[in-house]
Protein backbone atom coordinates (compact mmCIF):
# COMPACT_ATOMS: atom_id res chain seq x y z
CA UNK A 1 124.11 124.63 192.87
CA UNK A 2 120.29 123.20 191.94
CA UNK A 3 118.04 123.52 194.73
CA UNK A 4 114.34 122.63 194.03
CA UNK A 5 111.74 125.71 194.13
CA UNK A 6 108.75 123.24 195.15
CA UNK A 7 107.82 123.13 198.97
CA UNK A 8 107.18 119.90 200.05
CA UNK A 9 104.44 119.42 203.22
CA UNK A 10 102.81 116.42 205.13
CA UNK A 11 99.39 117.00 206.38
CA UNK A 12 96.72 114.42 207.76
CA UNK A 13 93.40 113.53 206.08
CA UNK A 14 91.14 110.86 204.79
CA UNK A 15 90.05 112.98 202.00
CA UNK A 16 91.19 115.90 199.62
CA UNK A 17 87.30 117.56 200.61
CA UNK A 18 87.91 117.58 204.40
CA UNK A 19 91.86 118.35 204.13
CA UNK A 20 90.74 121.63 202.90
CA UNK A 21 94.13 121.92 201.39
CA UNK A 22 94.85 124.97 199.04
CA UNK A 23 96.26 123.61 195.36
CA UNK A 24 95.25 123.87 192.00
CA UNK A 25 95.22 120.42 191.65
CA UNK A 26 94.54 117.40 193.02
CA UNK A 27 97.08 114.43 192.16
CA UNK A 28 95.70 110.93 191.90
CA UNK A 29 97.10 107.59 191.58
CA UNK A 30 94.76 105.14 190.38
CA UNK A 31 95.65 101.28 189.29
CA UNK A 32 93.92 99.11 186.55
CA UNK A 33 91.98 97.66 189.68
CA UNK A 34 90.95 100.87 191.22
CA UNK A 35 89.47 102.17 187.74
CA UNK A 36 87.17 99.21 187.76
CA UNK A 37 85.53 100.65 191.39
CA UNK A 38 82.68 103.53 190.95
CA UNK A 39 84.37 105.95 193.68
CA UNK A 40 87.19 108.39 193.99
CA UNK A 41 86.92 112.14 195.19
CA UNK A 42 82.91 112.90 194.86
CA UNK A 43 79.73 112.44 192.89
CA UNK A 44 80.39 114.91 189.98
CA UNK A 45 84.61 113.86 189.72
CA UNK A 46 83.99 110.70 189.56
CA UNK A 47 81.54 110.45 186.80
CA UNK A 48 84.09 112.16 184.80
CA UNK A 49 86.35 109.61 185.37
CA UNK A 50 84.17 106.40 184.51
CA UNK A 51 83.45 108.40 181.52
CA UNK A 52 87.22 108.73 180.85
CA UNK A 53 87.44 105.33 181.64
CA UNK A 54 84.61 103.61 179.44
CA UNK A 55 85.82 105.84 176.78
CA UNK A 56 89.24 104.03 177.11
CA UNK A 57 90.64 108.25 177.42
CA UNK A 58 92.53 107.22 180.54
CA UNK A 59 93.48 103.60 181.24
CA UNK A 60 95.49 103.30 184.05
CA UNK A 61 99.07 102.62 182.57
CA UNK A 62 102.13 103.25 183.74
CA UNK A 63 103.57 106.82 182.31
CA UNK A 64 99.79 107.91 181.88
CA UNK A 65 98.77 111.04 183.12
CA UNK A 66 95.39 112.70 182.39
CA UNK A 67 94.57 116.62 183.88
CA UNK A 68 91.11 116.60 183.99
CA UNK A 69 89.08 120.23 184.62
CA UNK A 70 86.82 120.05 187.74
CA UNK A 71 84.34 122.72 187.00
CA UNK A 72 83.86 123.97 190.60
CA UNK A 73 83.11 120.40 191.88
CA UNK A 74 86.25 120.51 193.94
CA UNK A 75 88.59 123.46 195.83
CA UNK A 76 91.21 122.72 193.36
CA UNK A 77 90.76 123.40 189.19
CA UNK A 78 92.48 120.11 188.45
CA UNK A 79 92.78 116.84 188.90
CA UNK A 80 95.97 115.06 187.91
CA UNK A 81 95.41 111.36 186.77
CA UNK A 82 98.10 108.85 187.53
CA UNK A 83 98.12 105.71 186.06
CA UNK A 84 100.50 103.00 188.10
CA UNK A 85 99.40 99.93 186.24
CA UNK A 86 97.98 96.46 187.72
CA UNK A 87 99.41 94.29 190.27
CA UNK A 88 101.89 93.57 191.61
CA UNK A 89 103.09 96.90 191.78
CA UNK A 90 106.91 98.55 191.68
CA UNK A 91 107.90 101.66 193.64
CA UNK A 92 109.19 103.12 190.48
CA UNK A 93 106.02 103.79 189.36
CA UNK A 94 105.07 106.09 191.99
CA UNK A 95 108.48 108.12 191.40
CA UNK A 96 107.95 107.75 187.28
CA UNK A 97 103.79 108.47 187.58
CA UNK A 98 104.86 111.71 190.21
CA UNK A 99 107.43 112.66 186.72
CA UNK A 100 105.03 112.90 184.47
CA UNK A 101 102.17 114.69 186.66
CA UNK A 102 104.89 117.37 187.18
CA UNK A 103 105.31 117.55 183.38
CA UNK A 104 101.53 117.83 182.89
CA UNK A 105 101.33 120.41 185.80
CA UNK A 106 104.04 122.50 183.64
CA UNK A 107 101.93 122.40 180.75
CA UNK A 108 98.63 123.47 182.05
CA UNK A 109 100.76 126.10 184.48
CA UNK A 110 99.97 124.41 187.42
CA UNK A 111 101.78 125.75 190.76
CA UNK A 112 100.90 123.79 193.68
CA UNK A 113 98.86 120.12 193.67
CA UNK A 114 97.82 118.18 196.26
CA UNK A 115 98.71 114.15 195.95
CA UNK A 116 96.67 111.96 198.20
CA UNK A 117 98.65 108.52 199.67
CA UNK A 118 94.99 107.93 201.74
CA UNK A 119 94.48 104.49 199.81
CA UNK A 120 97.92 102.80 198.63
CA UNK A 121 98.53 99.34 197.11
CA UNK A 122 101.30 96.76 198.05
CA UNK A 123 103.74 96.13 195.87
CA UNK A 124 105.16 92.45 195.89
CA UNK A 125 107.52 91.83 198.34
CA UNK A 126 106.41 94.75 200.53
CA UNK A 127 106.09 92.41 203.49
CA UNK A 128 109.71 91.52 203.12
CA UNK A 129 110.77 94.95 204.19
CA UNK A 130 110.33 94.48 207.77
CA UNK A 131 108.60 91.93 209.74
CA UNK A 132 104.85 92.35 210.49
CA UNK A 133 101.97 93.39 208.35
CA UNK A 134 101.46 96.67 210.27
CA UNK A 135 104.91 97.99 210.01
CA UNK A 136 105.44 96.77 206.18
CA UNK A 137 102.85 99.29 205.96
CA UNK A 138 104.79 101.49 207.42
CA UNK A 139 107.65 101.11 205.92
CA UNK A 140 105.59 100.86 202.05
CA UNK A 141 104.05 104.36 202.60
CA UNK A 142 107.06 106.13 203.55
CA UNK A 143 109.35 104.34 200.52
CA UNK A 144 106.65 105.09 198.41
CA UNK A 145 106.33 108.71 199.61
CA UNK A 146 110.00 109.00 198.65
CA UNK A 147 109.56 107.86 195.34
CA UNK A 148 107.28 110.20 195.01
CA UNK A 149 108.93 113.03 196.04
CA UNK A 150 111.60 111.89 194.32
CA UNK A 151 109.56 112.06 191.00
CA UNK A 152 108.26 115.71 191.37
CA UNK A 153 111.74 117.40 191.89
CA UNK A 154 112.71 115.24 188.84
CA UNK A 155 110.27 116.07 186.51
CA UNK A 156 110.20 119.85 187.48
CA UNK A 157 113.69 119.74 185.45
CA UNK A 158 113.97 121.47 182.29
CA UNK A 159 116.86 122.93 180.21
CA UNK A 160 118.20 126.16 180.90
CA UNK A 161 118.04 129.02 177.77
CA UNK A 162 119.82 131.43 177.62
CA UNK A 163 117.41 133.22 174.99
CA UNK A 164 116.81 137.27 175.43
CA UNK A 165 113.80 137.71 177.10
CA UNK A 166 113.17 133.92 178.02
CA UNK A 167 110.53 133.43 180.08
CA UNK A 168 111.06 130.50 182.83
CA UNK A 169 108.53 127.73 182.38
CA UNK A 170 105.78 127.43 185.30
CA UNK A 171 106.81 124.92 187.98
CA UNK A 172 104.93 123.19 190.92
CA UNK A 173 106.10 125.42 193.98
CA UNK A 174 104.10 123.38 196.09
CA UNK A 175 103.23 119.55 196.90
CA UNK A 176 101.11 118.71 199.65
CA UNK A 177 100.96 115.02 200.64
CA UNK A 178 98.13 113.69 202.06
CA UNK A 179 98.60 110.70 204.41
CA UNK A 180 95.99 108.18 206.21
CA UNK A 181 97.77 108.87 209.37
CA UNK A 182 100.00 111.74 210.92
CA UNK A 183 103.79 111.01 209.55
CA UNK A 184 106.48 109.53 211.55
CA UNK A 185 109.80 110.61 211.63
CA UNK A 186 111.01 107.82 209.17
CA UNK A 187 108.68 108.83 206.71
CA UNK A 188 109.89 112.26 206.66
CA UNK A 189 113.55 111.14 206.42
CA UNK A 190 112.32 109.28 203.43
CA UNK A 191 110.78 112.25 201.66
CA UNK A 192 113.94 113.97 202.86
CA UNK A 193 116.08 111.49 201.09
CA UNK A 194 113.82 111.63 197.79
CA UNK A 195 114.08 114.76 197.38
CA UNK A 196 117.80 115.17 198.27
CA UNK A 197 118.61 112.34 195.42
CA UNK A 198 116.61 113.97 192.31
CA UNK A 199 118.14 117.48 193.57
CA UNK A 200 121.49 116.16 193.10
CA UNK A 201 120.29 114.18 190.20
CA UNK A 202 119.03 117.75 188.50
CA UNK A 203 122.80 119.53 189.91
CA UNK A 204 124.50 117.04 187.32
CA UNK A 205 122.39 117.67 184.57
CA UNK A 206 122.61 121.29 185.25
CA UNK A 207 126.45 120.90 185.42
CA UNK A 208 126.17 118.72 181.87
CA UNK A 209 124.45 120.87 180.04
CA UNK A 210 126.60 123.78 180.61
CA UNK A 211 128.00 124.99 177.07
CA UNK A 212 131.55 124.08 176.80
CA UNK A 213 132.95 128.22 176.56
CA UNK A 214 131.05 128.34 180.09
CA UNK A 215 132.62 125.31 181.41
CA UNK A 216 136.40 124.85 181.01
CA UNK A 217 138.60 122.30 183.17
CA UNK A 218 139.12 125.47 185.63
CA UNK A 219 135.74 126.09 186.01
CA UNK A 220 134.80 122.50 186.66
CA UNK A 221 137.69 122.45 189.34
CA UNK A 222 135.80 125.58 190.60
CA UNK A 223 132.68 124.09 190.91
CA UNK A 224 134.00 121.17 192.71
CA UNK A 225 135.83 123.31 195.02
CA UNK A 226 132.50 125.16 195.61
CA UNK A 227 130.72 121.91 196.59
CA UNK A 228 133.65 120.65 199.11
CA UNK A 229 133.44 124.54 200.68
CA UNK A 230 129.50 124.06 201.31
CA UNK A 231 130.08 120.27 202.95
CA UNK A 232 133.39 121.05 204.87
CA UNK A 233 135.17 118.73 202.97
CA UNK A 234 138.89 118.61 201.64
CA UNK A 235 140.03 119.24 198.06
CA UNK A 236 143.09 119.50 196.18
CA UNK A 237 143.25 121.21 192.56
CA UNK A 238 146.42 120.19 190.74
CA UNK A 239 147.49 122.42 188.12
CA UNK A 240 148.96 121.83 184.28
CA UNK A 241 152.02 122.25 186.18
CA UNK A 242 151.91 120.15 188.82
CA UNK A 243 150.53 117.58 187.05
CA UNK A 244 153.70 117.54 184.84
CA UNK A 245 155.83 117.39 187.99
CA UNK A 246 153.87 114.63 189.34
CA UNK A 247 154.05 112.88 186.16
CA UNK A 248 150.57 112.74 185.43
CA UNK A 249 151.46 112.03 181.63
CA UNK A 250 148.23 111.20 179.96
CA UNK A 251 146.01 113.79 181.42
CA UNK A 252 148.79 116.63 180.36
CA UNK A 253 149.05 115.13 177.38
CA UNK A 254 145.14 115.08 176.79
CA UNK A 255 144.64 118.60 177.29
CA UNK A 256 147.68 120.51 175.82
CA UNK A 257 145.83 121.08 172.77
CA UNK A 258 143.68 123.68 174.34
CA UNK A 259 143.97 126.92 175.48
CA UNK A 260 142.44 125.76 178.64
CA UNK A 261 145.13 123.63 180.37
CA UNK A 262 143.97 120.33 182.47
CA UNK A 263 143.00 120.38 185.73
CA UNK A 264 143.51 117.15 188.39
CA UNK A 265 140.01 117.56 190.66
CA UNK A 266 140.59 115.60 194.02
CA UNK A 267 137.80 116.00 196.78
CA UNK A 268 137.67 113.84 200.12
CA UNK A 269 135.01 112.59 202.48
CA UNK A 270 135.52 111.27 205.28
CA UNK A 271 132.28 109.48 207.32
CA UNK A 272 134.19 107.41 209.75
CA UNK A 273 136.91 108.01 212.06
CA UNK A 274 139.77 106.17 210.49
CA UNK A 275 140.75 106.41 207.18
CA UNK A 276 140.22 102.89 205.90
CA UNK A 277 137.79 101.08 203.56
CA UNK A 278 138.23 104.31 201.34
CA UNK A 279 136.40 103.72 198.20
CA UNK A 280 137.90 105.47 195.07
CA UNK A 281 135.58 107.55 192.36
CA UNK A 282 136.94 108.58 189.21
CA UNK A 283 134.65 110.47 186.64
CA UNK A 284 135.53 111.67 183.37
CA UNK A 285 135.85 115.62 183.03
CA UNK A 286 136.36 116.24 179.41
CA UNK A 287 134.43 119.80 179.46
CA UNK A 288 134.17 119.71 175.82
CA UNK A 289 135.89 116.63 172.89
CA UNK A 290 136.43 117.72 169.63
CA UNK A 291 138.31 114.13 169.03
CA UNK A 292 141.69 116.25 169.14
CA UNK A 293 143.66 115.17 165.59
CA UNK A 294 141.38 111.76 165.49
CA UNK A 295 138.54 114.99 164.37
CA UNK A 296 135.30 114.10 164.79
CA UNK A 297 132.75 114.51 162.31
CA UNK A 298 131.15 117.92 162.89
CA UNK A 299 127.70 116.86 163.00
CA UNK A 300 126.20 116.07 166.50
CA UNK A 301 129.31 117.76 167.97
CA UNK A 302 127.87 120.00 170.16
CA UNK A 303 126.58 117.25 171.83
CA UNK A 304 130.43 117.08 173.06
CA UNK A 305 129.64 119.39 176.03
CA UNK A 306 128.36 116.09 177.82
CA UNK A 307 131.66 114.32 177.82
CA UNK A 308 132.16 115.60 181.80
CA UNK A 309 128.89 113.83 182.44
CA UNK A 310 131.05 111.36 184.41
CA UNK A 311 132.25 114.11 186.79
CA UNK A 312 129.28 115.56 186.82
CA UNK A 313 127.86 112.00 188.14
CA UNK A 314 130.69 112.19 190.78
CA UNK A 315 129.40 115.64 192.45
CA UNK A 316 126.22 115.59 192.25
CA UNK A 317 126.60 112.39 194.32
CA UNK A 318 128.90 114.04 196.50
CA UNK A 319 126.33 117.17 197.09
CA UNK A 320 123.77 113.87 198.35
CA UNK A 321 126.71 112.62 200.49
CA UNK A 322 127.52 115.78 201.92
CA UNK A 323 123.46 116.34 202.95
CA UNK A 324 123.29 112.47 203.85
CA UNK A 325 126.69 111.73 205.68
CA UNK A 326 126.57 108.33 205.06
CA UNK A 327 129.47 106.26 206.89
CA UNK A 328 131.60 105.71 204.70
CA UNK A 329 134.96 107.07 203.37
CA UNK A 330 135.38 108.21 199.53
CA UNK A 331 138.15 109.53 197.62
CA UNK A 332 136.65 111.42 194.29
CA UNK A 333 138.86 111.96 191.17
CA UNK A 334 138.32 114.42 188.31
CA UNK A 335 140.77 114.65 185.42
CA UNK A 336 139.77 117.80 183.66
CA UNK A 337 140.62 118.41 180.17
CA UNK A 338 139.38 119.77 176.60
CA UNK A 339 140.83 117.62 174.18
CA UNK A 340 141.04 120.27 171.00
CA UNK A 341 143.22 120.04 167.77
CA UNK A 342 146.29 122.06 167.76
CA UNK A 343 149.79 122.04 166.64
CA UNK A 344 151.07 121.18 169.93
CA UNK A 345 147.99 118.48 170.03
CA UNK A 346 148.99 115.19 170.95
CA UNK A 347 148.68 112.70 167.87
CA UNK A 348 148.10 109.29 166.67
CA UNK A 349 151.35 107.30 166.75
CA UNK A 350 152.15 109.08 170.10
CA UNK A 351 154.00 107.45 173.05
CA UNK A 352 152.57 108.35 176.76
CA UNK A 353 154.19 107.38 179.76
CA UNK A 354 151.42 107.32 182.66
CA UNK A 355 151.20 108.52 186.27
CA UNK A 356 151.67 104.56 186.88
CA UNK A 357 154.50 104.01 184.96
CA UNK A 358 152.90 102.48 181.68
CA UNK A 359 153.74 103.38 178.60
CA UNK A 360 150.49 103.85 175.91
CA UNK A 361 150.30 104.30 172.16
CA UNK A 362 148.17 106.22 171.01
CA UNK A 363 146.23 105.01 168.31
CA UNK A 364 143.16 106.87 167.85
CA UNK A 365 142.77 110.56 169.92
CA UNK A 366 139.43 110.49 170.04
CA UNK A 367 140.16 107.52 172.44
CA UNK A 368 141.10 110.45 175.16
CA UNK A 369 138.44 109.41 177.97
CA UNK A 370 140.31 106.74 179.23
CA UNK A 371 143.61 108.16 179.05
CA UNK A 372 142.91 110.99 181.41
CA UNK A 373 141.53 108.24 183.80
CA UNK A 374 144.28 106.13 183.78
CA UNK A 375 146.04 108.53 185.64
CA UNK A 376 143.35 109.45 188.06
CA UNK A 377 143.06 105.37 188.66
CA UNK A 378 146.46 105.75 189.57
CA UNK A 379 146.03 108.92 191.76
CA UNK A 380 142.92 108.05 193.64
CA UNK A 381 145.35 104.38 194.51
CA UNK A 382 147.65 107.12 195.55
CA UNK A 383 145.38 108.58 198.13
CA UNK A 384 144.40 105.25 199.36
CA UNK A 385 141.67 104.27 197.55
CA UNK A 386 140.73 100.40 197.98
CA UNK A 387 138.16 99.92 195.97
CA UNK A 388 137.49 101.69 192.71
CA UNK A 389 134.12 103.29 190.35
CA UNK A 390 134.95 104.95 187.63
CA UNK A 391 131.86 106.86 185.43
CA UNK A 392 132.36 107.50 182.09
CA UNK A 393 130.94 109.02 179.31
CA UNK A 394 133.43 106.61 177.42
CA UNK A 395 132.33 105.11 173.71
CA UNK A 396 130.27 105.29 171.33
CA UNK A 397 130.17 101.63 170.69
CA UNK A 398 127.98 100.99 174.30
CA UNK A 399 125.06 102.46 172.07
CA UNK A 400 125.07 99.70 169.97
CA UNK A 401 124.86 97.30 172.72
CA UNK A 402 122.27 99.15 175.04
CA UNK A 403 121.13 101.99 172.79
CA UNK A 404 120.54 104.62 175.35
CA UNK A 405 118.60 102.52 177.52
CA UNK A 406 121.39 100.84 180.04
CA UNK A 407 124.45 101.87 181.41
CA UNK A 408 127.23 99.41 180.61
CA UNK A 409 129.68 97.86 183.43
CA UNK A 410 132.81 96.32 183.10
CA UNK A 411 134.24 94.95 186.67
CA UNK A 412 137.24 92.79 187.81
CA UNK A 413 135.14 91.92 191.09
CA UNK A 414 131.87 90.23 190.72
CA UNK A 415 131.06 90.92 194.24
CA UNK A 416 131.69 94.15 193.97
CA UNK A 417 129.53 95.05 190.88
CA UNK A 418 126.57 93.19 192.20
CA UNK A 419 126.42 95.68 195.04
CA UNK A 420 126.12 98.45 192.20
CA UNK A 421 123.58 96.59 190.26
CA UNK A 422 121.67 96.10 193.29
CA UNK A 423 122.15 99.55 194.37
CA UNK A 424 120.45 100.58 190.71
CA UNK A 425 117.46 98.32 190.79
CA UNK A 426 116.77 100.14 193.99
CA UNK A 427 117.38 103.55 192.74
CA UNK A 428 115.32 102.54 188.97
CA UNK A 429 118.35 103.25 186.92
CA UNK A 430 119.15 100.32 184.44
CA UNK A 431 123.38 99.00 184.43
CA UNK A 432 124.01 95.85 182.71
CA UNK A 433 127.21 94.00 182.91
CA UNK A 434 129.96 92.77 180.04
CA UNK A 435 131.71 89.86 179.84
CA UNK A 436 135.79 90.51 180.54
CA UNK A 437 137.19 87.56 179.50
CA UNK A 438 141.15 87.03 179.12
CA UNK A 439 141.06 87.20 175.53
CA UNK A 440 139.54 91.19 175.95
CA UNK A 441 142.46 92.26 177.91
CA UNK A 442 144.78 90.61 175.60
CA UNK A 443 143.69 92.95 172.46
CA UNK A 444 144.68 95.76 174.47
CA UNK A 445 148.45 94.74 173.97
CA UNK A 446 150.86 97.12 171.86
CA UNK A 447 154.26 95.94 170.05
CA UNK A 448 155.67 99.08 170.97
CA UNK A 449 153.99 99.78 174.74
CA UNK A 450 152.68 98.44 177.53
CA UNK A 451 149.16 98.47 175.89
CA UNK A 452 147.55 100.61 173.00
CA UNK A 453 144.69 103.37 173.55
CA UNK A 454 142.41 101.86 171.01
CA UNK A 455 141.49 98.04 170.09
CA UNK A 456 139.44 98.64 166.94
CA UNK A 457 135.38 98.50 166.51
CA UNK A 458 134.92 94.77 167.61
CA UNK A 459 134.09 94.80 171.51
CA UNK A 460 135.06 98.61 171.90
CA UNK A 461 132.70 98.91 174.85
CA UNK A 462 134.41 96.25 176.70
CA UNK A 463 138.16 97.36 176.08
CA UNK A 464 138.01 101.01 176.58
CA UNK A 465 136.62 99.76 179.94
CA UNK A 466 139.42 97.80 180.79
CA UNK A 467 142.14 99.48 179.42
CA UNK A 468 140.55 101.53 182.68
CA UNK A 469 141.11 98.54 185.04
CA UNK A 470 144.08 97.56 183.73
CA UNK A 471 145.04 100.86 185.81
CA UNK A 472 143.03 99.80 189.47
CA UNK A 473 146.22 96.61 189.44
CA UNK A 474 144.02 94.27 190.73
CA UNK A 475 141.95 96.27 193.22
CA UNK A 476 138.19 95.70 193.07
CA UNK A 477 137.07 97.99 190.39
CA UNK A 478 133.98 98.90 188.24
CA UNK A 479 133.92 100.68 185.37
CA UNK A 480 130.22 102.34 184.40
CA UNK A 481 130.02 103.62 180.44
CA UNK A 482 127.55 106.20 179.93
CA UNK A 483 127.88 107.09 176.83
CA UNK A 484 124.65 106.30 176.06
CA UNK A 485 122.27 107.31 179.03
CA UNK A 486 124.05 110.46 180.18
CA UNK A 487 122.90 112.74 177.34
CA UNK A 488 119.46 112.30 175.25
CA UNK A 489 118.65 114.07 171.95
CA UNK A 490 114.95 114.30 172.79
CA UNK A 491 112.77 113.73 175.94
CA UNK A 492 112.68 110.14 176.19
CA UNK A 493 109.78 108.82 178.87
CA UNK A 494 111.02 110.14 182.57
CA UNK A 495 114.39 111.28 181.15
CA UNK A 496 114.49 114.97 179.90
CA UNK A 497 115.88 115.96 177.02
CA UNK A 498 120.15 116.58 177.38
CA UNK A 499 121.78 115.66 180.17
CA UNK A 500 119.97 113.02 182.48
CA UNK A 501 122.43 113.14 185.66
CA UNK A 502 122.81 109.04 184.89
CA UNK A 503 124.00 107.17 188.24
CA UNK A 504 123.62 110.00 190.45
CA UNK A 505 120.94 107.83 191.92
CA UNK A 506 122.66 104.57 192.06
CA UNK A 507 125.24 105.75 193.67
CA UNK A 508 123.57 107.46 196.28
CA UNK A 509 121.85 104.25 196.79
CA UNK A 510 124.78 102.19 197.24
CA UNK A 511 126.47 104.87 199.70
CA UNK A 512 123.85 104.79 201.97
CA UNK A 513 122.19 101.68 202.08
């Protein structure tokens, strides 16, 4: 499981001189309005920075980050620019500016910094936290603090090699924060929660990027298992099997192809003392998707080790909840499969009768995603899920709406998916919503089965979704397609390059607002 190396502490001081705190660098946040003032650390550091400034070499913008030498005119080698933009100002920018000082503090092998939160600006709406100036204040520092913390154990990330003789890049092992005024428990529990939510966030994309011959629908079940062990929760590992007995048709029929048979993943958590309100979680495990008969073209395949990002989503979030205990009850569903090309393959043309009782035709096999999810849909209903989130690595098609900027939703319940959208605005991840009109569900409609696996290219976003929810019969239910923000080719501003652990965050959010 990813645990963070860096050490996170809270001192008091007014300025990095007289906290006389041991780093290598100092971090600074500094807005378009600060860099217009004449006075930052000392005499000699801040001349530096007007001159960076006048020469237009450091500007202030968001994403900006400038290491400047010190030359013996501070304790520390370095100082870390930060630019957070003008007013008004967004918490994000603290977690996204704290991202990018970790990436320049990995580049100039930087171990340990020192960030200073003595002089902090409001962000609009701060004062609608809590009542009363002095406690908004409060309340700011810590959230921002989190953010911030947040942003260092996400930008420490990078991908694992496996290369002989690799050496492991150099990571901040230390952040020292440096407050106006001694912290209070809340603050703490804020850093706390920052840094538990981009740990979990970095467990996903560790679990993503896992080649497929190191991550098979057994291992994935044993992973899963090893994360209900460490939280005391319950689990249940069906199987190829017992998920024919239970007639769990499309997931069986999904992974008989491979030499690694499927795998139903069921873990439990229960946060309050009856079992009611249970919200259902299903997320995609396909460890590795070849397209099965439907073959995809072998260029970009190997990006195909990403199609569990959906289940990766799921327990990373439940490695938070388990640290959190939040109040609430959840039911989390992985159907595990590889979906491989054989003669005993499952084909275009193909009839499957699902754990629910509905019949699909298979149409295209590369459509496999939200056949395995039907049935866990059905099976998380079966353990008495009343609400229902599925996350899904699911088309190709939701790049051509969102590129791999948004995550697409697809909901039944209005209600229910503005509590998610919330829930990402808070956490800074970006979910838009589709239409799901009548006419959608209708061109999911076979002449020979209950519905078809595959509509064609024309809305394919928005049908693979709800051929999903045509599964949650009429329970709330949101379906999140993250096919195009789970997995990046390149390092894309915050996000690193492969898997980004998409949702983790949102999720975490929602869970325990």
């Amino acid at each position: 499981m990813y645990r963070t190396s860096t050490d996170f502490q809270r001192v008091q001081a007014e300025t990095f001189v007289s906290a006389g705190v041991e780093a290598e660098a100092v971090i600074l946040y500094i807005s378009k309005e600060e860099l217009e003032q004449e006075a930052w650390i000392n005499d000699g550091v801040d001349h530096a920075i007007r001159q960076l400034r006048d020469r237009k070499l450091f500007k202030a913008e968001p994403h900006e980050a400038y290491v400047l030498p010190t030359l013996g005119l501070l304790p520390q080698p370095y100082v870390i620019l930060i630019g957070i933009g003008g007013a008004p100002y967004d918490l994000d920018t603290f977690r996204d500016g704290a991202i990018f000082a970790a990436k320049a503090a990995r580049k100039h092998r930087i171990g340990s910094a020192a960030v200073s939160f003595t002089r902090l600006p409001a962000h609009a709406g701060a004062e609608k936290v809590i009542s009363g100036a002095a406690a908004a204040a409060v309340r700011e520092s810590a959230s921002i603090v989190r953010k911030a913390a947040e942003g260092f154990v996400l930008g420490e990330y990078t991908l694992p090699s496996y290369a002989e003789g690799g050496k492991a890049a150099t990571k901040l092992k230390q952040v020292t924060f440096i407050l106006a005024q001694p912290p209070e428990d809340y603050a703490v529990s804020e850093l706390q929660k920052g840094v538990i939510n981009a740990e979990s966030t970095n467990y996903a994309r560790d679990l993503t990027n896992l080649p497929g011959n190191m991550l098979t629908p057994q291992g994935l079940a044993e992973e899963a298992v090893r994360v209900a062990q460490a939280h005391g929760m319950k689990y249940e590992i069906l199987d190829e099997t017992s998920i024919e007995e239970k007639g769990m048709g499309g997931l069986l029929a999904v992974g008989k192809g491979s030499v690694h048979p499927p795998r139903m993943i069921t873990v439990t958590y229960q946060g309050k003392e009856a079992w009611t309100d249970v919200l259902g979680l299903v997320g995609k495990g396909v460890t590795f998707d070849t397209g099965g008969i439907s073959l995809k073209k072998g260029e970009g395949m190997e990006e195909m080790i990403s199609d569990m990002g959906g289940a990766a989503t799921l327990l990373g979030m439940l490695d938070a909840v388990g640290r959190l205990k939040p109040e609430v009850n959840l039911v989390v569903v992985i159907p595990a499969a590889e979906n491989m090309p054989a003669g005993n393959a499952f084909k275009p043309g193909d009839i499957i009768t699902s754990l629910s009782g509905r019949t699909i035709e298979v149409l295209n096999t590369d459509a496999e995603g939200r056949i395995v999810l039907a049935d866990g849909m059905t099976y998380a209903k079966q353990l008495g899920a009343a609400k229902l989130i599925d996350v899904a690595t699911l088309t190709g098609a939701i790049l051509v709406n969102f590129a791999d900027v948004a995550t697409g939703a697809v909901t039944n319940d209005e209600t229910f998916l503005q509590d998610i959208l919330t829930a990402s605005r808070r956490a800074g991840e970006k979910v838009w919503p589709l239409p799901s009109y009548p006419e959608y569900w209708n061109m999911l409609k076979s002449d020979v089965a209950d519905l078809k696996n595959a509509a064609g290219r024309h809305a394919a976003a928005i049908t693979g979704g709800l051929f999903i929810g045509t599964f949650a019969d009429g329970l709330p239910w949101v379906h999140l397609d993250t096919g195009g923000t789970a997995w990046l080719w390149s390092e894309k501003g915050t996000e690193p390059k492969g898997a980004t652990g998409s949702m983790v965050r949102t999720l975490i959010e929602m869970l325990t607002d």
